[in-house]
Each structure stands twice: as C-alpha cells, then as structure tokens.
Protein backbone atom coordinates (compact mmCIF):
# COMPACT_ATOMS: atom_id res chain seq x y z
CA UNK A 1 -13.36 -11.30 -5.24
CA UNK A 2 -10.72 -11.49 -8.09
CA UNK A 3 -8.40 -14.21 -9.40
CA UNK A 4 -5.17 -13.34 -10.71
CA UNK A 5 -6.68 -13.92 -14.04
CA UNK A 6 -9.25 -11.63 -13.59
CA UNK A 7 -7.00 -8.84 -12.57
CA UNK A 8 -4.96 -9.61 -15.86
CA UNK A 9 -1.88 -10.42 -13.34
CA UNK A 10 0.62 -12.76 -14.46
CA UNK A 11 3.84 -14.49 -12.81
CA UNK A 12 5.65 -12.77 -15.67
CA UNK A 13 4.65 -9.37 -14.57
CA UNK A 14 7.66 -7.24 -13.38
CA UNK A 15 6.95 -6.72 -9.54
CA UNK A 16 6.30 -3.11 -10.16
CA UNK A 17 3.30 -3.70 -12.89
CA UNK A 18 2.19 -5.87 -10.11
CA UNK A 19 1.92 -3.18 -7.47
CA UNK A 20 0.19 -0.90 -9.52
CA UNK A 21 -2.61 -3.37 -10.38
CA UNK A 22 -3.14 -4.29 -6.58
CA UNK A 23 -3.20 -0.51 -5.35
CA UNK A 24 -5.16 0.32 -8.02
CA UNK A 25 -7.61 -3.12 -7.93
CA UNK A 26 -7.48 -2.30 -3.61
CA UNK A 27 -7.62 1.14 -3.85
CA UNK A 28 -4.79 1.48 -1.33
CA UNK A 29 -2.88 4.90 -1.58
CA UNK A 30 0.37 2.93 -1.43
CA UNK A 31 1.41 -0.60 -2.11
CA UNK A 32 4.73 -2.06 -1.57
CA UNK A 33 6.25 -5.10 -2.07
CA UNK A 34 9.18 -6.32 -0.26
CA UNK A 35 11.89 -9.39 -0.24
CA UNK A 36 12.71 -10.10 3.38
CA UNK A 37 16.49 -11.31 3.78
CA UNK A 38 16.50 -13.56 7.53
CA UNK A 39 20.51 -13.98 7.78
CA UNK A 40 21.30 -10.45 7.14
CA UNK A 41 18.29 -9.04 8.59
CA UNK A 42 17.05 -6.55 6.32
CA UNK A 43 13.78 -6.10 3.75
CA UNK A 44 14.39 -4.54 0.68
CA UNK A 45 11.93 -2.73 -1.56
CA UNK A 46 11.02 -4.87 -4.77
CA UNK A 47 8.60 -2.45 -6.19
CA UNK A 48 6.46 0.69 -4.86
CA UNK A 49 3.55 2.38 -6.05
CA UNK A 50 1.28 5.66 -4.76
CA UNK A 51 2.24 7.83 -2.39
CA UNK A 52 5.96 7.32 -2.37
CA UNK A 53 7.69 6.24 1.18
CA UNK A 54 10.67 4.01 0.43
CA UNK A 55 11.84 3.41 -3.37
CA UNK A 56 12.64 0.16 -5.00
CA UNK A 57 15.66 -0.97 -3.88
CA UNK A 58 15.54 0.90 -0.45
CA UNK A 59 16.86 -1.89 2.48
CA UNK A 60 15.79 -1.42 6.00
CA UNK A 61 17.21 -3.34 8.83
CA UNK A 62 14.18 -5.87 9.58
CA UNK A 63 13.47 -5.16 13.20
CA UNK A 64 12.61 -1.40 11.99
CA UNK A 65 9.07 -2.10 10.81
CA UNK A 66 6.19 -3.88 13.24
CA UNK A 67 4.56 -5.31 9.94
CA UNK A 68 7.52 -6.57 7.62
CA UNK A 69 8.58 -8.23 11.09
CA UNK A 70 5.83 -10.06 11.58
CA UNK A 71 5.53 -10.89 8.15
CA UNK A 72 9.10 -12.49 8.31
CA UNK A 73 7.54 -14.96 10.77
CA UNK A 74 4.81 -16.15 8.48
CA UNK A 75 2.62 -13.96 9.97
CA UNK A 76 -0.05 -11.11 8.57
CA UNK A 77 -0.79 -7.67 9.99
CA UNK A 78 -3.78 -5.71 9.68
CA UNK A 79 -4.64 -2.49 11.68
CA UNK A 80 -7.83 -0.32 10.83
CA UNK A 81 -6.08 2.27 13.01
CA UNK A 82 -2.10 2.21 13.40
CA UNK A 83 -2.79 4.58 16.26
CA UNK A 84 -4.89 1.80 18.26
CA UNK A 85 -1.66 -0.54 17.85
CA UNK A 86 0.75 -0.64 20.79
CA UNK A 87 3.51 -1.76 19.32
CA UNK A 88 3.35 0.64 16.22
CA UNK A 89 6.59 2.65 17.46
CA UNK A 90 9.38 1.09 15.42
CA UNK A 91 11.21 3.53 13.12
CA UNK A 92 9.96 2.90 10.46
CA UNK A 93 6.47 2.47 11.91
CA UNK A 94 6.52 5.91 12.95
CA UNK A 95 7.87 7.05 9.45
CA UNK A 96 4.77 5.63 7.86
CA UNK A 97 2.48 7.53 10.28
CA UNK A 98 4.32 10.85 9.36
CA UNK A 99 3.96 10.54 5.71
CA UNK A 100 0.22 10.86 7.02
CA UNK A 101 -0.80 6.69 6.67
CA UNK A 102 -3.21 5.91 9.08
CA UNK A 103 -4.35 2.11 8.50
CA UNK A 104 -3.32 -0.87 6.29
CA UNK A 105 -1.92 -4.63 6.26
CA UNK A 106 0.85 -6.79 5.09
CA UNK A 107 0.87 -10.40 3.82
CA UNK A 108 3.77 -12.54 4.09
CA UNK A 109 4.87 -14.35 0.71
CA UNK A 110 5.91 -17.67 0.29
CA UNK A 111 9.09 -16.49 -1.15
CA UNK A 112 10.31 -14.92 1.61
CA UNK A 113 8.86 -12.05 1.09
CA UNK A 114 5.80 -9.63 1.90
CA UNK A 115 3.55 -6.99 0.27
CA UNK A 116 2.15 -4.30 2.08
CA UNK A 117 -0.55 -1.53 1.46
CA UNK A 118 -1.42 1.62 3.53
CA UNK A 119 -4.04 4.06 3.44
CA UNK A 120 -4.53 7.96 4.38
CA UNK A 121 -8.21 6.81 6.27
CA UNK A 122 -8.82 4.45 8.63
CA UNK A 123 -10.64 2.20 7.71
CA UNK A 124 -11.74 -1.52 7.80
CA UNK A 125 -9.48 -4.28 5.53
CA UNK A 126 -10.51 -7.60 5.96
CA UNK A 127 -11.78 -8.24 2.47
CA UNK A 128 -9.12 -6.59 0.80
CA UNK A 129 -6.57 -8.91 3.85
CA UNK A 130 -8.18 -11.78 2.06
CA UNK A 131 -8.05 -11.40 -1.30
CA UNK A 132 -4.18 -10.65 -1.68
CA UNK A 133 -3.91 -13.48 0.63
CA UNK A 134 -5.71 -15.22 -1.87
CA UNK A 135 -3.06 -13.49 -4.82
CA UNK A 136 -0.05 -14.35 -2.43
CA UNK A 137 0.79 -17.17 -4.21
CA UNK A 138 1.60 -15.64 -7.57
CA UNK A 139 3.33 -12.64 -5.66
CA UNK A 140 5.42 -14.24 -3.88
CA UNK A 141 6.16 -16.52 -7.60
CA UNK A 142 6.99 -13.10 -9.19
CA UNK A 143 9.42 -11.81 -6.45
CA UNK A 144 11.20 -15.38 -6.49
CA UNK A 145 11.81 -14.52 -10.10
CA UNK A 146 12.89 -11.09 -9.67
CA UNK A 147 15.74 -12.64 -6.62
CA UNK A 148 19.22 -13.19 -6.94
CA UNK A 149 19.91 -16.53 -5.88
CA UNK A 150 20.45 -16.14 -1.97
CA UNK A 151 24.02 -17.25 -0.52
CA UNK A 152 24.34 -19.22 2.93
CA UNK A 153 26.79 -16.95 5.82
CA UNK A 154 29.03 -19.77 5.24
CA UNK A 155 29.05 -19.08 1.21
CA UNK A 156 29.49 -15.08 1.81
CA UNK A 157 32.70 -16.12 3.81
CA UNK A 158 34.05 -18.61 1.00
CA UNK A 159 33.42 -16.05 -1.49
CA UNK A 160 35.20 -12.77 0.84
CA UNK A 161 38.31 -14.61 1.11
CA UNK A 162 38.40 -15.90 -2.82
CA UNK A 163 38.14 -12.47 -3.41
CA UNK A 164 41.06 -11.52 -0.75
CA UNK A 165 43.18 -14.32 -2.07
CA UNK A 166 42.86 -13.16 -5.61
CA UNK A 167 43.27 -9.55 -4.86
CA UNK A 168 46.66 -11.27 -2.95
CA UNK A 169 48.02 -12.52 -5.98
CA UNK A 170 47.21 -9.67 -8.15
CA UNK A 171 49.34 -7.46 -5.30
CA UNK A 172 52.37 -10.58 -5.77
C-alpha cells in the first residue's frame, strides 16, 4: 500500500500526470478523473489516461453514468463484473461496456469530484478501492486547484443580464 509520497504524487501535479501515475501504479487500462457540477448537472472530464473513452474536457449530463452518480452522493462504486450490476444500463454505462470494459470502481472526491478506473478483465478491486480511497484526499486537492471558481444559479442570472444590459447600451 502506497502513500502519495511514495508514488512521487504531489498536489501540484497537473490532474493528467496524476492519472497516469494511478493507472499505471493500479494497473487499470483506463483512469479518469472527473469534476462533478450538482446545479447544472453534469461531470466533466479533468484528465484521462489508457484506453481513451471520453477526453478531457468532455461534459456528460450526470444522470448518464451509474458510477459518477453515485459518486455525486458521496458514495463509491465497485463492480468485479459490470455485467452482474442491474442498474449498469445508463448511457454512458453501456458506452463503457462497448469500448470492451468489463469491471472497475469510482471514488468520490472531496472536491466535488470523482476518479474512476476500468479494466478489460473482470476482476476483483478491493485493494486497489482502498488505496485511492486512501489517495482521495490529495486528488480531490489537485482537481480543486485545477476548478474555476463555481458560481451560485442566482450568480449565473446576475451575471446573464449584466451581460444583456451592457450589450443594451452598446446597441444605444
């Protein structure tokens, strides 16, 4: 079991270097990491490395995807066989099984946030579940970093009509 430290990962790191240590360190075949946006309801990809499925920067509405959902309540997944989930059968849930994934896990971050790795076998994840839980920390530090600051609904409104009242006077 690794530390941070140990796995030369930093809070510094660029969420992408950080991907690339934990697929390799996990030996996933993909790893994602994802910022999870409640009030507009979407997850966008931070960083991505392996087997390609969604890019960084791809957004997703948040009810497409069994394990980003769940991880938007605070909560893990972990399946050692999507095909032995019953509710695996959101878009992209099925997605994932077409690019030919078969098992994996997602931990929620404190940041609002999640990272996510799947793998071509199925196969059994607990100790790798607990060890990026035990990383989550830092992760979810380093995607905090990487955010824009987040505005409230009320704040998006204040700013769309500042920027209809000063596209009014520039018309007047």
């Amino acid at each position: 079991m690794s530390s941070a430290s140990q796995l030369g990962l930093r809070v510094e790191d660029p969420p992408a270097r950080l991907a690339d240590v934990l697929r390799e360190r996990l030996t996933a075949d993909r790893v994602s990491i994802q910022h999870i946006d409640p009030l507009r309801k979407v997850f966008t990809v931070v960083a991505a490395s392996g087997e390609k499925l969604f890019s960084a920067g791809s957004e997703l509405p948040l009810d497409s995807s069994t394990q980003i959902l769940l991880a938007a309540d605070g909560r893990s997944f972990v399946a050692r066989d999507f095909s032995d989930v019953a509710a695996w059968r959101r878009p992209a849930d099925l997605l994932v099984r077409a690019a030919g994934f078969r098992s994996g896990f997602t931990v929620p971050l404190d940041c609002g946030g999640a990272v996510s790795f799947s793998f071509a076998d199925v196969g059994d994840h607990d100790r790798r579940l607990d060890e990026v839980r035990r990383l989550a920390p830092l992760l979810g530090r380093a995607v905090r970093r990487q955010e824009p600051p987040q505005l409230t609904r009320r704040e998006s409104e204040l700013l769309g009509a500042l920027d209809r009242g000063l596209l009014f006077k520039e018309i007047g």
